[in-house]
PDB file of N, CA and C in Angstrom:
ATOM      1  N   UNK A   1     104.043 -89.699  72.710  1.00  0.00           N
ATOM      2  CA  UNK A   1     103.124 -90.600  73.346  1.00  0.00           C
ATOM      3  C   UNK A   1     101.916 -90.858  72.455  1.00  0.00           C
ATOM      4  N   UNK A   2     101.818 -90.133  71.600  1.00  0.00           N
ATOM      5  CA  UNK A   2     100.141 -90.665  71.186  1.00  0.00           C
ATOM      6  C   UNK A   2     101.046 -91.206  69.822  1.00  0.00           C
ATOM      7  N   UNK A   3     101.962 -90.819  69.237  1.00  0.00           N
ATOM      8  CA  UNK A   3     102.334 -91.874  68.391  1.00  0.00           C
ATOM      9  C   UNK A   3     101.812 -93.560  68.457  1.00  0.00           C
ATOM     10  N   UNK A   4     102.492 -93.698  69.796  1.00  0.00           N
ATOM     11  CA  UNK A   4     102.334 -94.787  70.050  1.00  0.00           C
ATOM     12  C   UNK A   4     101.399 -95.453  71.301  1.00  0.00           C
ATOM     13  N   UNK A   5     100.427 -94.645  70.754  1.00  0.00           N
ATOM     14  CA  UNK A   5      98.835 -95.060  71.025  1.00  0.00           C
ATOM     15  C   UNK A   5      97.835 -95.248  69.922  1.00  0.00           C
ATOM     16  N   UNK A   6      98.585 -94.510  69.030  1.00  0.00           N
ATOM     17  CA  UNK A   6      98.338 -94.947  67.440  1.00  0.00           C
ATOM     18  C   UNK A   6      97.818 -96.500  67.204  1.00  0.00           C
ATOM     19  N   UNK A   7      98.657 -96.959  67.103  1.00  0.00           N
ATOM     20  CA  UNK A   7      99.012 -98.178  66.349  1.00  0.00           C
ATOM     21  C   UNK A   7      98.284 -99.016  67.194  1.00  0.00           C
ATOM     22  N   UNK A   8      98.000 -99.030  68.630  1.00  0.00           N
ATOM     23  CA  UNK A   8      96.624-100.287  69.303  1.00  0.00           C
ATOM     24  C   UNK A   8      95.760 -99.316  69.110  1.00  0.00           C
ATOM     25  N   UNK A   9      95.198 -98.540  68.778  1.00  0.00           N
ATOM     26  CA  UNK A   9      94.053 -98.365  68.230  1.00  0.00           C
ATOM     27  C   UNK A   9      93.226 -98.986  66.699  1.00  0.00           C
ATOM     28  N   UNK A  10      94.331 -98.816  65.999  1.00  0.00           N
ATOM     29  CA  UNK A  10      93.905 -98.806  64.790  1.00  0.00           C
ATOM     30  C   UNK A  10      93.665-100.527  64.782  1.00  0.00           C
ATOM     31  N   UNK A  11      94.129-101.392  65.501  1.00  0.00           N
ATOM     32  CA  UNK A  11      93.817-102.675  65.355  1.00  0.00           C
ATOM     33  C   UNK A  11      92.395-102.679  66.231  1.00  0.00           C
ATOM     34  N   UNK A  12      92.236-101.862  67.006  1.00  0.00           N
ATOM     35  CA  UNK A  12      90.759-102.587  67.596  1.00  0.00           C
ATOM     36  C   UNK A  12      89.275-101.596  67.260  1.00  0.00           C
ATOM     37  N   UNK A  13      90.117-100.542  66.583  1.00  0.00           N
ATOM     38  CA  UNK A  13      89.261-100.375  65.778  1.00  0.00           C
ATOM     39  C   UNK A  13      88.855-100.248  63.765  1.00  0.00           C
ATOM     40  N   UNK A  14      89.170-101.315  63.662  1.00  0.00           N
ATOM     41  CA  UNK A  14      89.157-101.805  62.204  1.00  0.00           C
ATOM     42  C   UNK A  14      87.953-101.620  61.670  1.00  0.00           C
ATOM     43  N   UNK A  15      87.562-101.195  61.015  1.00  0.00           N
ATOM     44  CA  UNK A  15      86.041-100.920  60.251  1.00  0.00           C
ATOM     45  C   UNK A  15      85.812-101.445  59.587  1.00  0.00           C
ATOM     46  N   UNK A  16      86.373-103.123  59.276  1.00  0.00           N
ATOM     47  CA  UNK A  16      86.072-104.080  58.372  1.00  0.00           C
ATOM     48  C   UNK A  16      85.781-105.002  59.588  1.00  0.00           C
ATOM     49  N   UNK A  17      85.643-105.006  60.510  1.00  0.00           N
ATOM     50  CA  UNK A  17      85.538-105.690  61.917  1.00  0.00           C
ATOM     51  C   UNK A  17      84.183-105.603  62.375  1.00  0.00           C
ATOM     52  N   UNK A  18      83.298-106.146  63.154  1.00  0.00           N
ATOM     53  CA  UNK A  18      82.063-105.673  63.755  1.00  0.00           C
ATOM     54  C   UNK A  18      82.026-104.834  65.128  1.00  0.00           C
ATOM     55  N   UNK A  19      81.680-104.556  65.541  1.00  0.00           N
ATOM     56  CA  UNK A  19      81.893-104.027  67.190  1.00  0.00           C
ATOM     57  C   UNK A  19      81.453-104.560  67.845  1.00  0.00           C
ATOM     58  N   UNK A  20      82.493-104.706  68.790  1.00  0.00           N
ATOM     59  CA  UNK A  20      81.915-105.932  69.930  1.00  0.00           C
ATOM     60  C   UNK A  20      80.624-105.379  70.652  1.00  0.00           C
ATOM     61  N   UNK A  21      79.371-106.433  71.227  1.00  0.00           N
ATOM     62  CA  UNK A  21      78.276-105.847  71.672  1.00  0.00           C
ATOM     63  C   UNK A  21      78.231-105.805  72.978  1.00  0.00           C
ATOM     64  N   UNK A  22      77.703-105.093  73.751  1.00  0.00           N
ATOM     65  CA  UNK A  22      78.055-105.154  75.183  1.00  0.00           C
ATOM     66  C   UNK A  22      76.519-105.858  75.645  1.00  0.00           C
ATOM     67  N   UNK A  23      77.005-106.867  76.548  1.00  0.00           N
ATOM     68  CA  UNK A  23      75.673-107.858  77.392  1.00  0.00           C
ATOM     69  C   UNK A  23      74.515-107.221  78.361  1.00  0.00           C
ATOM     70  N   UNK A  24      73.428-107.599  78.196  1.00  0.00           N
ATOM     71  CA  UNK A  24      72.523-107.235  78.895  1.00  0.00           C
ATOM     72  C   UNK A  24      72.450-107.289  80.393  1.00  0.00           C
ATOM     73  N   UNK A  25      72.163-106.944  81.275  1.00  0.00           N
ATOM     74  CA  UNK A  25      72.398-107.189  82.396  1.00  0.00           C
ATOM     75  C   UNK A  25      71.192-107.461  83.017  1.00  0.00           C
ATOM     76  N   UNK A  26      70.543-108.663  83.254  1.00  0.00           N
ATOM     77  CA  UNK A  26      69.708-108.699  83.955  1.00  0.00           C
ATOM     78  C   UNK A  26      68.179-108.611  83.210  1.00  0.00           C
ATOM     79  N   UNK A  27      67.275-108.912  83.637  1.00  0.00           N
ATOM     80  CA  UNK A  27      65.792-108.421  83.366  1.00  0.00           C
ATOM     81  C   UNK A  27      65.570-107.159  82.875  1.00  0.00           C
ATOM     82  N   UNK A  28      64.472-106.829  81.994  1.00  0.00           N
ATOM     83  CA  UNK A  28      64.717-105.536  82.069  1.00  0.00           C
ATOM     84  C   UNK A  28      63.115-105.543  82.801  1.00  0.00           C
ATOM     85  N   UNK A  29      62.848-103.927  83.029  1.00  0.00           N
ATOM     86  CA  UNK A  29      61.211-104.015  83.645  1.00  0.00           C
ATOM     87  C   UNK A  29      60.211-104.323  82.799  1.00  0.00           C
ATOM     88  N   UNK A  30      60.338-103.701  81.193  1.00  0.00           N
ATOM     89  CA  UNK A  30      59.178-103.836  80.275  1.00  0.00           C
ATOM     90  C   UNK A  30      58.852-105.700  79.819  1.00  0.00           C
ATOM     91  N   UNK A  31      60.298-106.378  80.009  1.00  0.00           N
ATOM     92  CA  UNK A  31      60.636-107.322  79.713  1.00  0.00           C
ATOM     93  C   UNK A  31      59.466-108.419  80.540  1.00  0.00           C
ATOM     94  N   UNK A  32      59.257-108.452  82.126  1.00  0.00           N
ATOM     95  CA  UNK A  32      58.764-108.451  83.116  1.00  0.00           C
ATOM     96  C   UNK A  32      57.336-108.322  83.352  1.00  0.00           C
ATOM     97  N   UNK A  33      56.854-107.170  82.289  1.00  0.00           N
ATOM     98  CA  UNK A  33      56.175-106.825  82.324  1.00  0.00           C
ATOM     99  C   UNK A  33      55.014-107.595  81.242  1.00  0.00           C
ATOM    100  N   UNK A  34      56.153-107.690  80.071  1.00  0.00           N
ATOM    101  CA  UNK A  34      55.216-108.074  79.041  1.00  0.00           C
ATOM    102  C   UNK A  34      54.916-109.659  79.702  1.00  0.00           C
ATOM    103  N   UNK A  35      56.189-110.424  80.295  1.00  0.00           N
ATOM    104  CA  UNK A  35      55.926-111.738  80.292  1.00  0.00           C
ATOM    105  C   UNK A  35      54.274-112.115  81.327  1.00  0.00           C
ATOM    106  N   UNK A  36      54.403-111.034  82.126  1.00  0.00           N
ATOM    107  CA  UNK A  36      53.339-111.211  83.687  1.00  0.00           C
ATOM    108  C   UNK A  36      51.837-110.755  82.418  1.00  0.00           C
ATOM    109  N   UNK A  37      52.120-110.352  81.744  1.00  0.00           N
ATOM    110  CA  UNK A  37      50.755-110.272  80.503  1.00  0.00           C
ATOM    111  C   UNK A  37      50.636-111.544  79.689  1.00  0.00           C
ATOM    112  N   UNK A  38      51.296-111.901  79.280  1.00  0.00           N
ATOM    113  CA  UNK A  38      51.050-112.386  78.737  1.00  0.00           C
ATOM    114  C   UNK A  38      50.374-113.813  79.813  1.00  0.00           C
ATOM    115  N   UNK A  39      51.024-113.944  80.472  1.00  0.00           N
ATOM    116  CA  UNK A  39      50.747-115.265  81.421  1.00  0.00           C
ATOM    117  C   UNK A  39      49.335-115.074  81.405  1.00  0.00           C
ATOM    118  N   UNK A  40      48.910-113.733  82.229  1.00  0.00           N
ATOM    119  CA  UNK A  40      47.363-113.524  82.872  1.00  0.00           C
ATOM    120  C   UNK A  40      46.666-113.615  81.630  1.00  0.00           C
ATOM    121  N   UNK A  41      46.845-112.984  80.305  1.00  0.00           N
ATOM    122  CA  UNK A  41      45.991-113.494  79.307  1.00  0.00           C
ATOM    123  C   UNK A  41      45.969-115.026  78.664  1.00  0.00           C
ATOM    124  N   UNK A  42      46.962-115.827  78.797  1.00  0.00           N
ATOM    125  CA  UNK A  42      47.043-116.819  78.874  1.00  0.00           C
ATOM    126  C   UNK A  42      46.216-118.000  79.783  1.00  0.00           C
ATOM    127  N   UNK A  43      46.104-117.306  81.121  1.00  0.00           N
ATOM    128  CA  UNK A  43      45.242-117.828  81.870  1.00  0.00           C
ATOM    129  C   UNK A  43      44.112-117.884  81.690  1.00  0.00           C
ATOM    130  N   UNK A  44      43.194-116.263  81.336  1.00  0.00           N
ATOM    131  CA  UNK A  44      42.348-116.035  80.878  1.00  0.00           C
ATOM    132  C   UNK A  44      41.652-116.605  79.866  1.00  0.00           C
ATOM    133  N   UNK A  45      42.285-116.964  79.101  1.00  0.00           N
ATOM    134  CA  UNK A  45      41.781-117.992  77.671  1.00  0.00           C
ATOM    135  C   UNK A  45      41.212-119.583  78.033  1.00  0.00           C
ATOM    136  N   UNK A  46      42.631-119.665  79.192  1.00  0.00           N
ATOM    137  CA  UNK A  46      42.539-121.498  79.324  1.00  0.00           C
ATOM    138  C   UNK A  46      40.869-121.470  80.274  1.00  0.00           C
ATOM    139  N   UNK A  47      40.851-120.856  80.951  1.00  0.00           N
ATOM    140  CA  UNK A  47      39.527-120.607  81.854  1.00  0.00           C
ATOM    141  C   UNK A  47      38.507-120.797  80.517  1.00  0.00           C
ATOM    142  N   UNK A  48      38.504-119.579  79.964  1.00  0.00           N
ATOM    143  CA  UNK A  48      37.324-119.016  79.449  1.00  0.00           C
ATOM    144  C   UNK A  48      36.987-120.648  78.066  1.00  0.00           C
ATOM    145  N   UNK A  49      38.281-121.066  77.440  1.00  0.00           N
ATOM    146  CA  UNK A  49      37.698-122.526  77.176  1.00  0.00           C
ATOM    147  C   UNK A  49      37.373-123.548  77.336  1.00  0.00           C
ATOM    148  N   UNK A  50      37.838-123.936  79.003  1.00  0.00           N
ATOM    149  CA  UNK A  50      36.981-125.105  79.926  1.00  0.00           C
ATOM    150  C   UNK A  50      35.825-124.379  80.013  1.00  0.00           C
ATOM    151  N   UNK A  51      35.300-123.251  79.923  1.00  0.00           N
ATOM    152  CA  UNK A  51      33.651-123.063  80.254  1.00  0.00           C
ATOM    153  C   UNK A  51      33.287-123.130  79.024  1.00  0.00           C
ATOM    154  N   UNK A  52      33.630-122.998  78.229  1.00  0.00           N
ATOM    155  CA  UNK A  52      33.356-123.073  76.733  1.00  0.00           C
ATOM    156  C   UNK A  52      33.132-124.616  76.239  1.00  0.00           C
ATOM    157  N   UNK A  53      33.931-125.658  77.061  1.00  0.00           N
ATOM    158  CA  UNK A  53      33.390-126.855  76.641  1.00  0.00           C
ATOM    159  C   UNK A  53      32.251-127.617  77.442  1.00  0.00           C
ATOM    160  N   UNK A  54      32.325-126.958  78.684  1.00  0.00           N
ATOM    161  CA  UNK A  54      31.275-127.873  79.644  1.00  0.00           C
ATOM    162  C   UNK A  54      29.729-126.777  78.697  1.00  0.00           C
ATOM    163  N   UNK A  55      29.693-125.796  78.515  1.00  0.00           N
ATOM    164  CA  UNK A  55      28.340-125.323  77.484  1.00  0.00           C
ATOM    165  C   UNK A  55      28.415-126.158  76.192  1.00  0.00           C
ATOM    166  N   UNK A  56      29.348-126.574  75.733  1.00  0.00           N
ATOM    167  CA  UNK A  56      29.398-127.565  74.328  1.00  0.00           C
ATOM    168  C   UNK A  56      28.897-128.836  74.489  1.00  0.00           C
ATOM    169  N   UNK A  57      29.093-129.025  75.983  1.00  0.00           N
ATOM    170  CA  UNK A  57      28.559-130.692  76.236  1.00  0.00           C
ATOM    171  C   UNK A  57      27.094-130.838  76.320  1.00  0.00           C
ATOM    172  N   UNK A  58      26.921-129.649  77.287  1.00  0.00           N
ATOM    173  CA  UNK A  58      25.754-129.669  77.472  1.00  0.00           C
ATOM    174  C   UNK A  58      24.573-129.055  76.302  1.00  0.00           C
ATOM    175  N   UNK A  59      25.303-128.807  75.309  1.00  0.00           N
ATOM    176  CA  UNK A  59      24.452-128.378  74.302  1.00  0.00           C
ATOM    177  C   UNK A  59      24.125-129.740  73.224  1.00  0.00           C
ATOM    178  N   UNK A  60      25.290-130.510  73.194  1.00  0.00           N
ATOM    179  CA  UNK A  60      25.047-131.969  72.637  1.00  0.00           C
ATOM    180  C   UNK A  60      24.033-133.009  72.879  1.00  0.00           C
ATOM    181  N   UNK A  61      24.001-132.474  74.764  1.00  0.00           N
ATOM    182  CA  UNK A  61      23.369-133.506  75.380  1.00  0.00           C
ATOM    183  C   UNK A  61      21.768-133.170  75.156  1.00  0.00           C
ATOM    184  N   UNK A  62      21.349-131.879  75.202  1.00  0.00           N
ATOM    185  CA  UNK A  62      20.298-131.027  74.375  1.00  0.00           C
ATOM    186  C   UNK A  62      19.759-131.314  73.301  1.00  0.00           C
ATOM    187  N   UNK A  63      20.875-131.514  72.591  1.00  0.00           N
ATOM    188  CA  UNK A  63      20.856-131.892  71.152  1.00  0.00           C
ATOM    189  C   UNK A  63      20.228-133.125  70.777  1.00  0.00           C
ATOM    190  N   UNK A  64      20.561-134.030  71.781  1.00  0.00           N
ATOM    191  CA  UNK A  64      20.206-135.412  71.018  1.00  0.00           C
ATOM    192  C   UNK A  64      19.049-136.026  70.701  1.00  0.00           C
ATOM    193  N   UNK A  65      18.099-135.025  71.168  1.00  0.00           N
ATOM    194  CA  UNK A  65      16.692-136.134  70.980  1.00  0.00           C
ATOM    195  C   UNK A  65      16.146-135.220  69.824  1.00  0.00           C
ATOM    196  N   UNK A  66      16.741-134.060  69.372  1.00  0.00           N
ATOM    197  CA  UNK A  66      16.437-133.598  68.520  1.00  0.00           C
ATOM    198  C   UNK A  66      16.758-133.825  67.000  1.00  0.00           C
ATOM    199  N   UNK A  67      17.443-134.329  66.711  1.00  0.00           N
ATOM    200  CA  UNK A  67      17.942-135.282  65.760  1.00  0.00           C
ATOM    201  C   UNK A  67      16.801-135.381  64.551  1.00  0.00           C
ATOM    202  N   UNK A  68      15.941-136.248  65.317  1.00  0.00           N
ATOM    203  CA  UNK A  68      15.072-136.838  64.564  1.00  0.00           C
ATOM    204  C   UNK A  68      13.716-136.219  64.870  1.00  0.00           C
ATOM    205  N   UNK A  69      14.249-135.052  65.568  1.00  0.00           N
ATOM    206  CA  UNK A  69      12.332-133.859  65.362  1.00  0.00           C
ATOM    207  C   UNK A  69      11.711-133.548  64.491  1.00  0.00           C
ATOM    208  N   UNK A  70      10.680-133.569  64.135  1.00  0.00           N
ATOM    209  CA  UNK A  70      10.480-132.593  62.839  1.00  0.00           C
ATOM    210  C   UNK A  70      10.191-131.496  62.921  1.00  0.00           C
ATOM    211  N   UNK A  71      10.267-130.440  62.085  1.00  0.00           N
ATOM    212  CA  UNK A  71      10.395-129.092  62.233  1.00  0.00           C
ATOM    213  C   UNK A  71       9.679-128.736  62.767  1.00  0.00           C
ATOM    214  N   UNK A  72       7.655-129.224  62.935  1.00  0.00           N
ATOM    215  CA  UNK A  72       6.899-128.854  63.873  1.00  0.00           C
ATOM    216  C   UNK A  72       7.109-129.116  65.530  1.00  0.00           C
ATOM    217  N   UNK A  73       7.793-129.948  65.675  1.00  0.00           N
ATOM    218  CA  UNK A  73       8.040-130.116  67.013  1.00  0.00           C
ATOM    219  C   UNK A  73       9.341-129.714  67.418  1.00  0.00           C
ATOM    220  N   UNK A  74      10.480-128.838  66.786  1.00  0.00           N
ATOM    221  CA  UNK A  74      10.824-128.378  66.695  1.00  0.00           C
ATOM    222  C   UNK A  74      10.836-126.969  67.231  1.00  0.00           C
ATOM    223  N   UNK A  75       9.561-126.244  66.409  1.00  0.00           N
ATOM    224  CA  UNK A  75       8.950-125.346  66.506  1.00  0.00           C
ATOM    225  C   UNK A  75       8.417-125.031  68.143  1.00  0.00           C
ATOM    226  N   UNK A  76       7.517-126.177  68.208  1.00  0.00           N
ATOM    227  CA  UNK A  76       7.002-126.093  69.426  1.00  0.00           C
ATOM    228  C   UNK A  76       8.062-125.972  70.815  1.00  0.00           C
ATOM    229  N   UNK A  77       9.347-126.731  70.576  1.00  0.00           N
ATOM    230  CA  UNK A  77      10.790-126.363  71.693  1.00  0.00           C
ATOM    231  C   UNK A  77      10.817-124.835  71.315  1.00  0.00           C
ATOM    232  N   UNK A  78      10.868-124.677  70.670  1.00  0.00           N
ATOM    233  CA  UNK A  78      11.204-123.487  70.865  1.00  0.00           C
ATOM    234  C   UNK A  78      10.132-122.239  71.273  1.00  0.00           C
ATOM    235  N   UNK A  79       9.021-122.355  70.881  1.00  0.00           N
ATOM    236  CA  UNK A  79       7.818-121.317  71.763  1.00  0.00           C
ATOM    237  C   UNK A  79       8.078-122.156  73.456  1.00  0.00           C
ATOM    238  N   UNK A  80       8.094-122.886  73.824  1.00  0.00           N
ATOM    239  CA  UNK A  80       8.302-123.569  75.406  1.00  0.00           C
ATOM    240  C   UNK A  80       9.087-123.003  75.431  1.00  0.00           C
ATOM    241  N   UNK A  81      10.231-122.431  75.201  1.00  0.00           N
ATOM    242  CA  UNK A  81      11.676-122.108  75.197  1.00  0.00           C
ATOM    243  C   UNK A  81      11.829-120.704  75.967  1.00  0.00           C
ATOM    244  N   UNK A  82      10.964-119.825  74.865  1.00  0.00           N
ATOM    245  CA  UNK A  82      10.699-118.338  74.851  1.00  0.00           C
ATOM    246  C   UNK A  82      10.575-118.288  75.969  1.00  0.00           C
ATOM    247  N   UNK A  83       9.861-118.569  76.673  1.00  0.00           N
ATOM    248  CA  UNK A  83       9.032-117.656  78.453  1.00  0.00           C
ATOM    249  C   UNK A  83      10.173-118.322  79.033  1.00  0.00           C
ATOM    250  N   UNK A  84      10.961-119.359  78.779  1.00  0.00           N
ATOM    251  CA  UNK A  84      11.795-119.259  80.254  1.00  0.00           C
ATOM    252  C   UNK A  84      12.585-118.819  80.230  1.00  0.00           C
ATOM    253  N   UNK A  85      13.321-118.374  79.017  1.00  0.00           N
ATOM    254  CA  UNK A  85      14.326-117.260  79.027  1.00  0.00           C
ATOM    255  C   UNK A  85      13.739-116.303  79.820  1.00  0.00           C
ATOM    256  N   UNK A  86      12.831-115.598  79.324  1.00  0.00           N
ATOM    257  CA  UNK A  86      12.120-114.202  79.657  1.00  0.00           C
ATOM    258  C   UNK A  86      11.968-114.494  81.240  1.00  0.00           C
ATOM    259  N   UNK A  87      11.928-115.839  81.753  1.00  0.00           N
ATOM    260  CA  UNK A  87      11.391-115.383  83.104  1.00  0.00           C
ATOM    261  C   UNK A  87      12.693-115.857  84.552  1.00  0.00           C
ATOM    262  N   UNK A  88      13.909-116.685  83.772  1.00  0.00           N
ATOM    263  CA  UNK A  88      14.960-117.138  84.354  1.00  0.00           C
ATOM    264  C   UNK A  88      16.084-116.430  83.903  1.00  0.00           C
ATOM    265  N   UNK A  89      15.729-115.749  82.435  1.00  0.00           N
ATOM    266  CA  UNK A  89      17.299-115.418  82.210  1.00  0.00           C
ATOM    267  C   UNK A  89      17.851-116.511  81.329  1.00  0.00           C
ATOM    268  N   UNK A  90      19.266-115.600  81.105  1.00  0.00           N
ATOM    269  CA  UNK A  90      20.317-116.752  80.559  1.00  0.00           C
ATOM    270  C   UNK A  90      21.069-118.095  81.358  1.00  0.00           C
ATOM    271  N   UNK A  91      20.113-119.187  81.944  1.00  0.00           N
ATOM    272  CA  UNK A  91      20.751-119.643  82.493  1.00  0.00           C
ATOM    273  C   UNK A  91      21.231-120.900  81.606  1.00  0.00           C
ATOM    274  N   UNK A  92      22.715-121.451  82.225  1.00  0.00           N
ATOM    275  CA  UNK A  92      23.442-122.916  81.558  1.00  0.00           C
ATOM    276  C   UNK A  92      22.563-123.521  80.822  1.00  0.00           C
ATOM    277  N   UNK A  93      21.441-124.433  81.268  1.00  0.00           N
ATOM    278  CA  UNK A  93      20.820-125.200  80.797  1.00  0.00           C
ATOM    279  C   UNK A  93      19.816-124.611  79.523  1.00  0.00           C
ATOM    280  N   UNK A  94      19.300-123.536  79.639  1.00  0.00           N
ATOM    281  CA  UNK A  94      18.495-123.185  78.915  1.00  0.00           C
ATOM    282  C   UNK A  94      18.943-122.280  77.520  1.00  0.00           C
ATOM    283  N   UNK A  95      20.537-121.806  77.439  1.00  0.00           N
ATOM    284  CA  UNK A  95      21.370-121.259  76.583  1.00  0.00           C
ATOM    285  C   UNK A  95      21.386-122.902  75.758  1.00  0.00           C
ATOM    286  N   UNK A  96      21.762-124.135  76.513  1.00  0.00           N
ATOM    287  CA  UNK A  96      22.055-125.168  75.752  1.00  0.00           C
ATOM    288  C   UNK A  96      21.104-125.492  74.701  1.00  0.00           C
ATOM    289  N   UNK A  97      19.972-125.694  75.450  1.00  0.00           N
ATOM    290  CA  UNK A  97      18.845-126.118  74.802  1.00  0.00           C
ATOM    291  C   UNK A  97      18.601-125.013  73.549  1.00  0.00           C
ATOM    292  N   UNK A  98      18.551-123.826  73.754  1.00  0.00           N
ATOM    293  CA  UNK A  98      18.634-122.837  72.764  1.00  0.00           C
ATOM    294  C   UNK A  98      19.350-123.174  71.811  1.00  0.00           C
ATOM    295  N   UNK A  99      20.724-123.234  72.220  1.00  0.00           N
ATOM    296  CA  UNK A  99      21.550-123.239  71.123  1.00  0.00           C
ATOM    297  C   UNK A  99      21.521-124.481  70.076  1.00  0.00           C
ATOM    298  N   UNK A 100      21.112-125.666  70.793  1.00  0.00           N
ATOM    299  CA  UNK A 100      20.954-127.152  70.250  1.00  0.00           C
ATOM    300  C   UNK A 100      19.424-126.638  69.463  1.00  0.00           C
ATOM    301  N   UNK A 101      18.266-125.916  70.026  1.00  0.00           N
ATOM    302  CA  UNK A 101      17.650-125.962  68.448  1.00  0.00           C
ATOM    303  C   UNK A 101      17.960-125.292  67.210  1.00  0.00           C
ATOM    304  N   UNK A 102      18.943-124.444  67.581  1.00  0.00           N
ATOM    305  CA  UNK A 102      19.593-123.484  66.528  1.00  0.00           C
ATOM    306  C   UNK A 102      20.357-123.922  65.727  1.00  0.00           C
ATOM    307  N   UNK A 103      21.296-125.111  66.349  1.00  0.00           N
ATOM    308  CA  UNK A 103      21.446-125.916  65.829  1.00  0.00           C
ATOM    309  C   UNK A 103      21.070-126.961  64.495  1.00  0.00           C
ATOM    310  N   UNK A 104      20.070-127.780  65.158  1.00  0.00           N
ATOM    311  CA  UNK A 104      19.080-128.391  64.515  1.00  0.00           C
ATOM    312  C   UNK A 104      18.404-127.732  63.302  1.00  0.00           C
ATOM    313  N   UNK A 105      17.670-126.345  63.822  1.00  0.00           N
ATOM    314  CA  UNK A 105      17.068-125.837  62.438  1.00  0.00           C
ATOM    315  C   UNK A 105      18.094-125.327  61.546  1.00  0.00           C
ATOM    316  N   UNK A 106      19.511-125.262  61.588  1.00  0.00           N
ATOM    317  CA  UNK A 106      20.726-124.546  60.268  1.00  0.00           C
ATOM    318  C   UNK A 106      20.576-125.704  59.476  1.00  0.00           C
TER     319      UNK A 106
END
């Protein structure tokens, strides 16, 4: 009997042959896992650059009369500038204006 169990072996297992691969079954968990990451950081980005452009607009819009300041008046936006940080904080409007003279004076 194993004689002739011999001989279908040796054809299916040929070592000039590849081995057949056996199929995945399904999802795996890490698989699942990585995709639900990646999404939420994905999300995270698209958010965090719509706020990133409505501060870009509003830093333009800041921007524009400054153009043609000269550095003394310039100067002077920016001492006006100082106390309302110090007394409001970082708020939208006043990060813009900041950033648009920072702008201006590079």
């Amino acid at each position: 009997m194993f004689k002739s169990q011999k001989p279908s072996l040796r054809g299916t297992l040929n070592p000039q042959t590849c081995y057949p691969e056996r199929k995945e079954s399904g999802d795996k968990f890490l698989d699942r896992l990585g995709s639900q990451a990646e999404w939420i950081f994905r999300h995270k980005w698209a958010n965090t650059s719509r706020s990133l452009r409505s501060i870009l607009k509003k830093v333009d819009e800041a921007g524009a009369g400054l153009s043609s300041s000269s550095d003394e008046a310039i100067r002077k936006k920016l001492v006006e500038l100082r106390p309302l940080l110090r007394r409001h904080g970082f708020r939208e409007d006043l990060v813009a204006q900041s950033f648009a003279i920072i702008r201006e004076a590079s």
